[in-house]
Protein backbone atom coordinates (compact mmCIF):
# COMPACT_ATOMS: atom_id res chain seq x y z
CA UNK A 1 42.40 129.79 11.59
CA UNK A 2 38.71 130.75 12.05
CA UNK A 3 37.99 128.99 8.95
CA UNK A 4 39.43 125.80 10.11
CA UNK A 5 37.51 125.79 13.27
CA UNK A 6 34.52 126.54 11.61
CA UNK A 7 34.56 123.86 9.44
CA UNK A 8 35.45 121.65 12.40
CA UNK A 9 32.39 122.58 13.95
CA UNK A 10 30.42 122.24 11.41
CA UNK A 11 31.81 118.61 10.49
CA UNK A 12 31.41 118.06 14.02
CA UNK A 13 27.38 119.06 14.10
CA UNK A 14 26.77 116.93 11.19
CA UNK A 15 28.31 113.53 12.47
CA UNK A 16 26.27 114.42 15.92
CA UNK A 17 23.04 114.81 13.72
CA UNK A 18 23.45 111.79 11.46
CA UNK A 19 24.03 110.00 15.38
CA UNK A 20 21.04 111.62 16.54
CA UNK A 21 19.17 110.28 13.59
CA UNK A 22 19.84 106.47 14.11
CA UNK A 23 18.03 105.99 16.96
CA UNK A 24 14.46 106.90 18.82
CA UNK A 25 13.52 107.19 22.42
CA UNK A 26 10.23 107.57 23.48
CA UNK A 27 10.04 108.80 27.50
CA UNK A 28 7.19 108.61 29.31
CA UNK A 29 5.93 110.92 32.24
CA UNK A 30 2.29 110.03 32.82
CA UNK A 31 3.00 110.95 36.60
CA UNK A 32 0.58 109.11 39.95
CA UNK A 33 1.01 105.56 40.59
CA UNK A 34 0.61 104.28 37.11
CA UNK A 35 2.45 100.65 36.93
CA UNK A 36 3.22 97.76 34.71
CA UNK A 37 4.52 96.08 31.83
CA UNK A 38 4.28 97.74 28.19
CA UNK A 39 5.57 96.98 25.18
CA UNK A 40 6.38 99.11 21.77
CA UNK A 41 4.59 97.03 18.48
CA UNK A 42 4.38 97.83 15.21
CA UNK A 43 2.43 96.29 12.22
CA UNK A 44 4.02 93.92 10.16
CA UNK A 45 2.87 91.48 7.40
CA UNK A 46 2.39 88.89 9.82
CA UNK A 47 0.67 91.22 12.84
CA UNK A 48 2.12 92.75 15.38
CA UNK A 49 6.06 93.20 15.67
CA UNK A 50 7.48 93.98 18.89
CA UNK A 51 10.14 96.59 19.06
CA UNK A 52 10.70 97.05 22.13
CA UNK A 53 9.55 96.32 26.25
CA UNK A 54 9.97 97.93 29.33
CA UNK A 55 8.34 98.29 32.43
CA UNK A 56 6.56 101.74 34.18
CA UNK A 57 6.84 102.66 37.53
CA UNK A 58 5.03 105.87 38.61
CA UNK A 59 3.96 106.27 35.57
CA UNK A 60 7.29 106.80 33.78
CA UNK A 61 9.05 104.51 31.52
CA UNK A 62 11.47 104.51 28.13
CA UNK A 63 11.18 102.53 25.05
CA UNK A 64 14.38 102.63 22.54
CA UNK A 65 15.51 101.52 19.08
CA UNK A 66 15.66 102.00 15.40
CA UNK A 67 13.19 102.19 12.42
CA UNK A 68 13.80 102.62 8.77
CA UNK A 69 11.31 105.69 7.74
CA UNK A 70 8.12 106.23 9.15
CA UNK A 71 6.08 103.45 10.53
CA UNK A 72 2.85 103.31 12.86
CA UNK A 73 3.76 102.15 16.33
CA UNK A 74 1.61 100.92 19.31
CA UNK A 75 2.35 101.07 22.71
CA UNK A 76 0.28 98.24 24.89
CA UNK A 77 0.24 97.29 28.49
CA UNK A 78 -0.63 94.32 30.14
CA UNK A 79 -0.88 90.63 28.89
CA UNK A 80 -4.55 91.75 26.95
CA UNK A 81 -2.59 95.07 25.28
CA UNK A 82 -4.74 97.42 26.03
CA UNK A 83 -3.66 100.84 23.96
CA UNK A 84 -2.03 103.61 25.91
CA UNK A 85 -1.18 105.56 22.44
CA UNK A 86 -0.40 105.44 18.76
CA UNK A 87 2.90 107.25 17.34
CA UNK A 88 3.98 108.19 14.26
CA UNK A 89 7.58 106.50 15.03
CA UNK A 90 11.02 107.53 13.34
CA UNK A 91 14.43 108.13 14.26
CA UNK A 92 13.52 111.06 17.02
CA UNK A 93 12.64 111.47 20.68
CA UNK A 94 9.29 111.37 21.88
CA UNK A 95 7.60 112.43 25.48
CA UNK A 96 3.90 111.29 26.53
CA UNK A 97 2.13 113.10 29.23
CA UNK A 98 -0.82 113.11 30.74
CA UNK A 99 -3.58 115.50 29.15
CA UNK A 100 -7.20 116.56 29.65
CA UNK A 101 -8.77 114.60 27.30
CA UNK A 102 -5.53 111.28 27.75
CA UNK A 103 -2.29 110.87 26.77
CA UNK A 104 -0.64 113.40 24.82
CA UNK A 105 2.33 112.78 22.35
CA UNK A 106 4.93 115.58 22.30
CA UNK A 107 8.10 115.61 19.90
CA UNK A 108 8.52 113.38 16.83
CA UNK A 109 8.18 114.92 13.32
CA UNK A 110 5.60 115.97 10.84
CA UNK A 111 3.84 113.01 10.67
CA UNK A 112 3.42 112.81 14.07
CA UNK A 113 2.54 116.38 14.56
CA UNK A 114 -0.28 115.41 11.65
CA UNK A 115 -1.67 112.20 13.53
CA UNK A 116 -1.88 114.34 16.75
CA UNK A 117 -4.15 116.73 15.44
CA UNK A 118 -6.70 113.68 13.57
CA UNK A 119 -6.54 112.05 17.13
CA UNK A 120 -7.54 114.85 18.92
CA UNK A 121 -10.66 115.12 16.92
CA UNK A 122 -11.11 110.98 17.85
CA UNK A 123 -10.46 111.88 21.63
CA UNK A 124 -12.82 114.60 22.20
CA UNK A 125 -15.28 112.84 20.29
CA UNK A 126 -14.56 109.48 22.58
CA UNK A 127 -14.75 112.28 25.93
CA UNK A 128 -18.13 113.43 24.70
CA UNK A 129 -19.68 110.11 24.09
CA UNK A 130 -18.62 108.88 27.23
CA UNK A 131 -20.00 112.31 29.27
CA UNK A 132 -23.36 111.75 27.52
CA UNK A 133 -23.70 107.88 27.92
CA UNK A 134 -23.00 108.45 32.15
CA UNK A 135 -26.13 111.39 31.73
CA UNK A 136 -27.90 109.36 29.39
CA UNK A 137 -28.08 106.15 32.12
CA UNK A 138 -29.16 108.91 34.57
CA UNK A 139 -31.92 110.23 32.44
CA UNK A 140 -33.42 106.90 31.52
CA UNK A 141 -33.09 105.92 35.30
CA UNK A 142 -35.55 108.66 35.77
CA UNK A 143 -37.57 108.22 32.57
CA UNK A 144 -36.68 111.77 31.63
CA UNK A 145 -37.70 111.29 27.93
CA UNK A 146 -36.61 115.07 27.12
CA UNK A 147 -33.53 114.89 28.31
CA UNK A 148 -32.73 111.68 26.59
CA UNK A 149 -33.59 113.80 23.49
CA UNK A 150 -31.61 116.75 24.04
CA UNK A 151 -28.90 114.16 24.84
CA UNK A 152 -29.14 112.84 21.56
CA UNK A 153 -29.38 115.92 19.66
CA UNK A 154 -26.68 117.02 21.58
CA UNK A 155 -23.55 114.12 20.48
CA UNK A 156 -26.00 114.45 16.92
CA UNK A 157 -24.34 117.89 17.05
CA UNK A 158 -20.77 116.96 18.50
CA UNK A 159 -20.35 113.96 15.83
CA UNK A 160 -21.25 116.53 13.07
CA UNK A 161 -18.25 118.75 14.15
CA UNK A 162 -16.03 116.10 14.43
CA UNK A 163 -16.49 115.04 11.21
CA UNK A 164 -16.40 118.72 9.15
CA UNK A 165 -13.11 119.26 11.37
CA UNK A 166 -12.11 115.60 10.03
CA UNK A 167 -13.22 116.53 6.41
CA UNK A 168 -11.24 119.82 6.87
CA UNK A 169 -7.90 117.70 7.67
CA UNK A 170 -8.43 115.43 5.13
CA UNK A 171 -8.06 118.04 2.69
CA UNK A 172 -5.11 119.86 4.17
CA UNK A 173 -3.38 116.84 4.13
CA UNK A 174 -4.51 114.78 1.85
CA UNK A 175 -1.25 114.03 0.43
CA UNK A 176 0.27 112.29 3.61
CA UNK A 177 0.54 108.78 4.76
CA UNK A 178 -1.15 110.04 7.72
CA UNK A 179 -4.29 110.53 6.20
CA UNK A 180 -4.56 107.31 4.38
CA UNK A 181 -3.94 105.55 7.82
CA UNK A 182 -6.69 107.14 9.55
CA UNK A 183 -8.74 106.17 7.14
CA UNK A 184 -7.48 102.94 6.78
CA UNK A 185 -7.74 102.80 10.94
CA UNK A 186 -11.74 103.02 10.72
CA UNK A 187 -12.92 101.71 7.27
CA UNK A 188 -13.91 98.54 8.97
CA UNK A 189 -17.55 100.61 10.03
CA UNK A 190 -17.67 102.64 6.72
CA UNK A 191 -19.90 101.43 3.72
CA UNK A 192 -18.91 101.73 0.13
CA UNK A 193 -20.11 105.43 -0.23
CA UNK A 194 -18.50 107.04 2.35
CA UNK A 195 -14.87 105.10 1.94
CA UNK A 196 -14.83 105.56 -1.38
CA UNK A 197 -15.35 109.16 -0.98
CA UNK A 198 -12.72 109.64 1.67
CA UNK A 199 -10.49 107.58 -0.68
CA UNK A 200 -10.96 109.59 -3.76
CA UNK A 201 -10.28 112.94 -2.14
CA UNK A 202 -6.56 111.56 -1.15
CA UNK A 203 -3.64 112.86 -3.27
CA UNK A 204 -1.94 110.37 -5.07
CA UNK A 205 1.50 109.68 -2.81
CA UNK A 206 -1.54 108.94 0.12
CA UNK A 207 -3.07 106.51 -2.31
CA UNK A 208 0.61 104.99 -3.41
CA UNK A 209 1.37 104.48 0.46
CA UNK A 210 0.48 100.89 2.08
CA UNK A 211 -3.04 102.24 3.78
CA UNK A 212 -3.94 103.71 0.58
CA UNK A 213 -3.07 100.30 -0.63
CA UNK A 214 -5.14 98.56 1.94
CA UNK A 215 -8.31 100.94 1.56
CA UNK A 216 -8.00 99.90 -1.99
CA UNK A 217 -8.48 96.59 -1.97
CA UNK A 218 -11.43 96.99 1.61
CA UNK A 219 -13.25 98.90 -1.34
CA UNK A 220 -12.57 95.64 -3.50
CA UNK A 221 -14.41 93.65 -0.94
CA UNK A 222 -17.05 96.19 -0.38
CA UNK A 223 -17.88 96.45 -3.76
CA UNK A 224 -18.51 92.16 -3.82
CA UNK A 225 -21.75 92.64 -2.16
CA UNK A 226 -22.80 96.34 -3.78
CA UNK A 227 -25.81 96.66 -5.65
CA UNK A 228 -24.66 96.18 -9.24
CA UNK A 229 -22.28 93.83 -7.95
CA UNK A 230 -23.27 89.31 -8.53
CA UNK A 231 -23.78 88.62 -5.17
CA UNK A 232 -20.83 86.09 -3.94
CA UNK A 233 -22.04 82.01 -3.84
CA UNK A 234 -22.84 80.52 -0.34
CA UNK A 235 -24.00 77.54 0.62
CA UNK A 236 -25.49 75.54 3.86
CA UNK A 237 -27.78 72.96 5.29
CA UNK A 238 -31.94 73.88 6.25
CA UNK A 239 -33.30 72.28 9.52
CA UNK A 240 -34.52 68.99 6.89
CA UNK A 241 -30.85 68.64 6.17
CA UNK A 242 -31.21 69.88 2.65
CA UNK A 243 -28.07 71.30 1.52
CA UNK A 244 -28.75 74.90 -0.53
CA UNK A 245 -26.72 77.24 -1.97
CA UNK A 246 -27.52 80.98 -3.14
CA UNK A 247 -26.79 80.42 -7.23
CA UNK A 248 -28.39 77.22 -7.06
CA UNK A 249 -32.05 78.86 -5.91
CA UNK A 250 -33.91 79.57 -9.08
CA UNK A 251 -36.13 82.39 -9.11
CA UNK A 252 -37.13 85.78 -10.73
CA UNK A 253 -36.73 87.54 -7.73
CA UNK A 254 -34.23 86.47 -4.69
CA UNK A 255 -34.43 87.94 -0.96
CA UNK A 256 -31.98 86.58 1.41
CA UNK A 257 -32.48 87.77 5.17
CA UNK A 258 -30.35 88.17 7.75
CA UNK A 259 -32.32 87.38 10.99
CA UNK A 260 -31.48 85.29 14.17
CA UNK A 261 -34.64 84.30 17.09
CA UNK A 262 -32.88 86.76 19.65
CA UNK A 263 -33.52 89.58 17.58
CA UNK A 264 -36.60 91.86 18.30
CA UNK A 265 -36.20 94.33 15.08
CA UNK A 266 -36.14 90.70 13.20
CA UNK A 267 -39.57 89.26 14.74
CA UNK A 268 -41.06 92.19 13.94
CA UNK A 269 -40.86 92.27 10.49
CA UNK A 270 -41.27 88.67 9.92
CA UNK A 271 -45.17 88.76 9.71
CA UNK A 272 -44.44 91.75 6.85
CA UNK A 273 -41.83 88.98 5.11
CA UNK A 274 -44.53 86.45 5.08
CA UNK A 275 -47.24 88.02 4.28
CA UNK A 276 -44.98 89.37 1.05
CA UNK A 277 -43.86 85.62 0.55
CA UNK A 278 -47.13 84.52 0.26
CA UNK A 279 -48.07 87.07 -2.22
CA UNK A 280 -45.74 87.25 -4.26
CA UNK A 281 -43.92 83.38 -4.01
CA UNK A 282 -45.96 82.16 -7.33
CA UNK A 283 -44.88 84.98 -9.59
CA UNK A 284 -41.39 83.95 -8.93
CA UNK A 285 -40.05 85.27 -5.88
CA UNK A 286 -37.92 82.89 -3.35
CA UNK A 287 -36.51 84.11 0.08
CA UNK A 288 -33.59 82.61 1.80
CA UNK A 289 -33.21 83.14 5.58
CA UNK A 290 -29.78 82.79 7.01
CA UNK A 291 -30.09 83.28 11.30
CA UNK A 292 -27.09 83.89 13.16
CA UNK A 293 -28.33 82.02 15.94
CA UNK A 294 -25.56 79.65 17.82
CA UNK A 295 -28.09 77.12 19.26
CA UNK A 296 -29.96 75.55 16.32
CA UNK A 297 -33.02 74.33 19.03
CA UNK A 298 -33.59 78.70 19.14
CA UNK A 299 -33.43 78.53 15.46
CA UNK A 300 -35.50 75.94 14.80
CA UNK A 301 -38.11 76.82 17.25
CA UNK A 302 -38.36 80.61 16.20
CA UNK A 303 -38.54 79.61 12.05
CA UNK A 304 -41.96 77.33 14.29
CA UNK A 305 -43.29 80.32 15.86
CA UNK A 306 -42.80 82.64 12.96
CA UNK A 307 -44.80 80.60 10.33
CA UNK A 308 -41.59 80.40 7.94
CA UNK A 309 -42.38 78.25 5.35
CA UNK A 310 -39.31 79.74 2.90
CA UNK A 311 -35.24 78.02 2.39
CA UNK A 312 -33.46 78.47 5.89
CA UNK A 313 -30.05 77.95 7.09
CA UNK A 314 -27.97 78.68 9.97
CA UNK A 315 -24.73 80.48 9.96
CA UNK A 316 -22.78 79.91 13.33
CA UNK A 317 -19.52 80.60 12.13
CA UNK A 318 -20.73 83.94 10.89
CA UNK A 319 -18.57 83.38 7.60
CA UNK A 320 -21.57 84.41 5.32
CA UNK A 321 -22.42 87.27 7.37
CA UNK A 322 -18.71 88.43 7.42
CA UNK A 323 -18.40 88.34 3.97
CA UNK A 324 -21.68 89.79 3.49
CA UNK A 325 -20.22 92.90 5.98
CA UNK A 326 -23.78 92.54 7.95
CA UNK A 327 -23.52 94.87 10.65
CA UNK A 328 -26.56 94.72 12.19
CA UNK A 329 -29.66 92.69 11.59
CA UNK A 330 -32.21 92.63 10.03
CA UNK A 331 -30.04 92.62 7.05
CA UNK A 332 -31.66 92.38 3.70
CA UNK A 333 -30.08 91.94 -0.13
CA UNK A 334 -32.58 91.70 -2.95
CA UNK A 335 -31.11 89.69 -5.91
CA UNK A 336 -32.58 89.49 -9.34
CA UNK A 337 -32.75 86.16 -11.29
CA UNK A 338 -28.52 86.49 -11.86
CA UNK A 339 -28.05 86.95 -8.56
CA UNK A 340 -26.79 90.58 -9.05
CA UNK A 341 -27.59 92.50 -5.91
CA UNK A 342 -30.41 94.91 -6.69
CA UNK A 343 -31.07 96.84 -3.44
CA UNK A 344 -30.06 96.51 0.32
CA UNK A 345 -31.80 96.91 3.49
CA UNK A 346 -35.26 97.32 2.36
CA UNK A 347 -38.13 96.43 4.73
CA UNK A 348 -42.16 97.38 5.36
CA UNK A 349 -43.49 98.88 2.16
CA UNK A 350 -40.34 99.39 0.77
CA UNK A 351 -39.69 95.78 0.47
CA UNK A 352 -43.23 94.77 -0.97
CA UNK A 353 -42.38 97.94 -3.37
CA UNK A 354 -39.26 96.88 -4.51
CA UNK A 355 -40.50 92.94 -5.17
CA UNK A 356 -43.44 94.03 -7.13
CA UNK A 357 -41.77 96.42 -9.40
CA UNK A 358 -39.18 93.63 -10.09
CA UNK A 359 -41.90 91.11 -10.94
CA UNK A 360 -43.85 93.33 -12.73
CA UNK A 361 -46.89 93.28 -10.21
C-alpha cells in the first residue's frame, strides 16, 4: 500500500512540475508611488516582440506567459520605453525589487543568476559615474583643477575594476549564452581589438549561440575599414558640384578626414593638414575631406576660412561616417595607392611621419 501511494505522489509531483514549467510570471514590488504602463518585449528578427502588458500601481505589477528556452526580455514603461530591467526569461517566476544601486532581479534560473552578476558590475559602474559627474560639475563650478583630477583618476580607477571583475566573468563563464550577449549588448563602442579579443576567449556553444553569431559578423564589418583591410567605395558631390568618389581619386598616398566647422579639435589641426598638403601634394599625396556638417553655408564657409584647397564633400546623412564607425572627429584613414587602409587616427607629427615614409620623403 505504501508503495502505491508513493508512486502516486510521485506521479503527482511530476505532472505539477511539468505545469509549473509551462508558464512564467514575473511580480513586481518596487514599493512608493511608482505608476504606469509597462510592457514585457523581447528581440525578434524584426525588433522588438511584445509578450506581454500590464499596468503598475504603487509600484507593483505582473507580467505572464510562455517562452520556448531562454530568451532576453525587456521590460519598458511609458510610450518612449524607457528600461526598468533586462531578464534572462524562461518558464519560471521572477520578483524585482528595489535595490541600492536599482532594480534587482530575484528568481529565474542560471542564466539569469549569470546576467545578474555581469549587470551588477554595469550598475555600480553607471552609480559611480553618475556620483563623480554631480562632484565633477561642482568642482569645475569652483575651478578646483585638483579635484577635477583626483576625480578623474578616481572613475580611471573604478572603470579598471569593473573591467578585471568583467574579464574575470568572462572566463568563468565563457561557455554561456550569457556571456556572448553582454558582449554582443556593448560591441557597438568596442573597436576591432578589443571585440575580437572578448570574442576569442568565448567557448564554443557561446560562439554557436545567436550573439556569438551577431558579434561575428559586427567583427565582419569592423574589419571593412581595418588597416589591412581596401577601404569600402564612397562617393559625393564638392561645393563646385563635382561628383567624387574614394577609388576614383588617384594618388600614391590617400588621406580622407573626418572634420565638420563646429568642431574645435578639427580647426585645430587643419593648419597642420595644410601645411602637410602643401608639402607633400606634388609627390603624390591627395586628401579628401568629408564634414559632417548639416548646413552646407557652415561647410562651405569654414573649407573659406581654413584655406582648404583639397577634394571636399559633405555627408549629412552620416552614411559614410556610419560605415566608416567614426566615433568622434577628427577622424583620419590613410590609404595607399589601392586604397587599402594603412593607418588610422594619425595627426601632428605623426601624420607628416606616416605620409613621408609612404612617399619615400
Amino acid at each position: 500500500m505504501m508503495k502505491i501511494v508513493f508512486s502516486l505522489w510521485f506521479v503527482l509531483c511530476v505532472t505539477l512540475a511539468g505545469f509549473a514549467q509551462q508558464s512564467f510570471k514575473i511580480t513586481g514590488r518596487l514599493g512608493g508611488t511608482l505608476g504606469g504602463d509597462l510592457v514585457l518585449a523581447a528581440s525578434g528578427p524584426g525588433g522588438l516582440v511584445k509578450l506581454d502588458e500590464a499596468v503598475m500601481v504603487d509600484g507593483e505589477f505582473e507580467f505572464s506567459g510562455s517562452v520556448e528556452g531562454v530568451i532576453p526580455a525587456y521590460i519598458l514603461a511609458g510610450e518612449q520605453q524607457q528600461p526598468v530591467a533586462t531578464i534572462m526569461l524562461e518558464n519560471l517566476e521572477y520578483v524585482l525589487v528595489a535595490g541600492n544601486d536599482g532594480i534587482e532581479v530575484q528568481g529565474g534560473g542560471e542564466a539569469q543568476e549569470i546576467w545578474s552578476r555581469f549587470d551588477a558590475v554595469n550598475k555600480r559602474v553607471l552609480r559611480e559615474k553618475m556620483k563623480i559627474e554631480q562632484e565633477a560639475r561642482d568642482a569645475y563650478a569652483r575651478q578646483d583643477q585638483m579635484k577635477l583630477q583626483a576625480l578623474q583618476q578616481q572613475f580611471g580607477k573604478v572603470a579598471a575594476e569593473a573591467e578585471a571583475r568583467q574579464q574575470e566573468l568572462f572566463r568563468t563563464y565563457k561557455d554561456s549564452f550569457v556571456a556572448a550577449y553582454a558582449i554582443a549588448s556593448g560591441m557597438g563602442q568596442m573597436d576591432y581589438t578589443s571585440l575580437k579579443a572578448l570574442y576569442d576567449a568565448l567557448g564554443e556553444p557561446a560562439k554557436n549561440s545567436p550573439y556569438g553569431q551577431m558579434i561575428d559578423r559586427q567583427l565582419a564589418v569592423f574589419k571593412q575599414v581595418e588597416p589591412g583591410s581596401v577601404a569600402p567605395d564612397f562617393s559625393g558631390t564638392t561645393a563646385e558640384g563635382t561628383a567624387v568618389s574614394l577609388h576614383g581619386i588617384k594618388a600614391k598616398v590617400k588621406l580622407v578626414d573626418f572634420w565638420a566647422s563646429w568642431c574645435g579639435p578639427c580647426r585645430q589641426e587643419m593648419p597642420n593638414v595644410c601645411k602637410i598638403y602643401k608639402k607633400y601634394h606634388a609627390a603624390g599625396l591627395e586628401i579628401l575631406g568629408v564634414s559632417l556638417d548639416t548646413k552646407p553655408q557652415d561647410w562651405v564657409k569654414a573649407m573659406q576660412e581654413e584655406k582648404m584647397t583639397w577634394l571636399n564633400i559633405v555627408d549629412q546623412s552620416k552614411e559614410i561616417s556610419a560605415r566608416y564607425l567614426v566615433r568622434g572627429i577628427p577622424h583620419t584613414i590613410l590609404l595607399d595607392e589601392n586604397n587599402r587602409i594603412i593607418a588610422k587616427n594619425l595627426r601632428g607629427k605623426a601624420l607628416e611621419k606616416k605620409i613621408a615614409e609612404l612617399l619615400g620623403k
